[in-house]
Protein backbone atom coordinates (compact mmCIF):
# COMPACT_ATOMS: atom_id res chain seq x y z
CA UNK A 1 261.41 156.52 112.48
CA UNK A 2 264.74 158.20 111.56
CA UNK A 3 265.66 159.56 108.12
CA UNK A 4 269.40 160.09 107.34
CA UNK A 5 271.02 162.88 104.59
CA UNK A 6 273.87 162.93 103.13
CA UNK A 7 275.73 164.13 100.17
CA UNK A 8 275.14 167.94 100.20
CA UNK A 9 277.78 169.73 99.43
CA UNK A 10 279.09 173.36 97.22
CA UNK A 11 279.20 172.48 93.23
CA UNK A 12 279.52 174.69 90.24
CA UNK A 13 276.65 175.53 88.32
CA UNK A 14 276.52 172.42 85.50
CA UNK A 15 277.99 169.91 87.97
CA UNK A 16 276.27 167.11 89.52
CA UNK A 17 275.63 165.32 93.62
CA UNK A 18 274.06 162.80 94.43
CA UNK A 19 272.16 162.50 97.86
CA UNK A 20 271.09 159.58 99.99
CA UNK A 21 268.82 159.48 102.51
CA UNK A 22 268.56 155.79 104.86
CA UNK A 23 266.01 155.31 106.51
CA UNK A 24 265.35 153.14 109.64
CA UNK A 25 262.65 152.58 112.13
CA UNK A 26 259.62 151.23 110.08
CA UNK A 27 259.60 148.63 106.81
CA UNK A 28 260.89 150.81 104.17
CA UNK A 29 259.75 148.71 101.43
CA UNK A 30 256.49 149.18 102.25
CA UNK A 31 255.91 153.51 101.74
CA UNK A 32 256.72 155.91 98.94
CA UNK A 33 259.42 158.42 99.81
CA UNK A 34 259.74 162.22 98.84
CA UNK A 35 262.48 164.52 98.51
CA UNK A 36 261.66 168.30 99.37
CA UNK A 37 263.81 171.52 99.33
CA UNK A 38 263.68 174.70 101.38
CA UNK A 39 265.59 177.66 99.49
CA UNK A 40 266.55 180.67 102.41
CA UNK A 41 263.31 182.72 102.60
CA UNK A 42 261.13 180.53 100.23
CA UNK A 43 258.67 177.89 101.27
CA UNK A 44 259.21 174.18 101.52
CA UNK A 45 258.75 172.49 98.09
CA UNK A 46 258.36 169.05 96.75
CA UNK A 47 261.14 168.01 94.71
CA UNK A 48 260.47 164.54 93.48
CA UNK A 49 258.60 160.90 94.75
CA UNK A 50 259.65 157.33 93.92
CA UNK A 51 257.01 154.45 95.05
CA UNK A 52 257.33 152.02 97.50
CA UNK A 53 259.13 149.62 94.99
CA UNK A 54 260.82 151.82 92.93
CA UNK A 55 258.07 151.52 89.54
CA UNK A 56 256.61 154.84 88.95
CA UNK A 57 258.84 157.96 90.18
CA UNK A 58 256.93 161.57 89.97
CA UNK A 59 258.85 165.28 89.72
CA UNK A 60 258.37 168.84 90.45
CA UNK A 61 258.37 170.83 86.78
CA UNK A 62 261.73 172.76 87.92
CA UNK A 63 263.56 169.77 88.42
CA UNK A 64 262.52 167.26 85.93
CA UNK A 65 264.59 166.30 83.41
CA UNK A 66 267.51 167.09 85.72
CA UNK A 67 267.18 165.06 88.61
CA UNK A 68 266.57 161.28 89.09
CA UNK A 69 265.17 159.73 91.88
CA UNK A 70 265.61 155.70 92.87
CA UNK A 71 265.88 153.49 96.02
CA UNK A 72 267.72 150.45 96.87
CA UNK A 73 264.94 148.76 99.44
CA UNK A 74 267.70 146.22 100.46
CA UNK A 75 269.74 149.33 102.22
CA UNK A 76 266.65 151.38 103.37
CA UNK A 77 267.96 153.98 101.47
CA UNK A 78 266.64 156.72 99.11
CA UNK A 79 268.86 158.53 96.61
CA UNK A 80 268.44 161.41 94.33
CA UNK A 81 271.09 162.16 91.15
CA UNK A 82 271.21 165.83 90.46
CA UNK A 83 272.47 166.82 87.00
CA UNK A 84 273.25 170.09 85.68
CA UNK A 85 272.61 171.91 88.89
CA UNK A 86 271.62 176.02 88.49
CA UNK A 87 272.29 178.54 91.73
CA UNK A 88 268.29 178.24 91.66
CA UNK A 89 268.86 174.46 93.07
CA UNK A 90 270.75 175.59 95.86
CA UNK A 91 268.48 175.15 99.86
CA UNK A 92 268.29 172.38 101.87
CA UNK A 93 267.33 168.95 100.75
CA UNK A 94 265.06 166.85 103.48
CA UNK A 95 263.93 163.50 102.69
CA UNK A 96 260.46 162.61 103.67
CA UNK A 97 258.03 160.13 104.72
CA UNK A 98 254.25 159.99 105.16
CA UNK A 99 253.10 157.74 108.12
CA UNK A 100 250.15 156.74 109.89
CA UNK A 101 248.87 160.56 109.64
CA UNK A 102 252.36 161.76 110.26
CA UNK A 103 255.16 163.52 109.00
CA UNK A 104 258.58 162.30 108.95
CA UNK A 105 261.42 164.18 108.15
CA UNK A 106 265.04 164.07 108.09
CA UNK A 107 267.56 166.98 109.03
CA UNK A 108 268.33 167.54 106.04
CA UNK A 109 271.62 168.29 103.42
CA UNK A 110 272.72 171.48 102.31
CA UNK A 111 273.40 172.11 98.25
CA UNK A 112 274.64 174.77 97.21
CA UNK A 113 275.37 175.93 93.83
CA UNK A 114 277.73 179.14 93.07
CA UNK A 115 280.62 179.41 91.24
């Protein structure tokens, strides 16, 4: 299993990235996919979840409203739109997958947001 980031990057507060996240090593159409931050010094949070084909998507409160999550299951990949990004949004972004009883995450993608 090997999950990809990509898209991180420094923005202004109000601006907007998109991040992918492809996926390879297992039958991506079949499992739900997460995003998850880490700000410096704060825990590990969920962000959002899409399902395995892309009909119900689920967000943390902070986020919602803000950020969209989707897939494209022909290119394994997982993205997530961020819109009107605060400084609070900046950490690293991992994507993640639950498997068998594991854990599977990516290295992640640093956003930052500072003007």
């Amino acid at each position: 299993v090997q999950l990809v980031e990509s898209g991180g990057g420094l923005v202004q507060p109000g601006g907007s990235l998109r991040l992918s996240c492809v996926a390879s090593g297992f039958r991506f159409s079949d499992y739900h996919m997460r995003w998850y931050r880490q700000a410096p010094g704060k825990r590990r949070e969920f962000v959002a979840l899409i399902t395995h084909f892309g009909g119900s998507a689920h967000y943390a409160e902070s986020i919602k409203d803000r950020f969209t999550i989707s897939r494209d299951n022909s290119k394994n990949t997982v993205y997530l739109q961020m819109n009107n990004l605060k400084p609070e949004d900046t950490a690293l972004y991992y994507c993640q997958v639950p498997m068998d009883g594991a854990e599977y995450w990516g290295q992640g993608t640093q956003v930052t947001v500072s003007s």
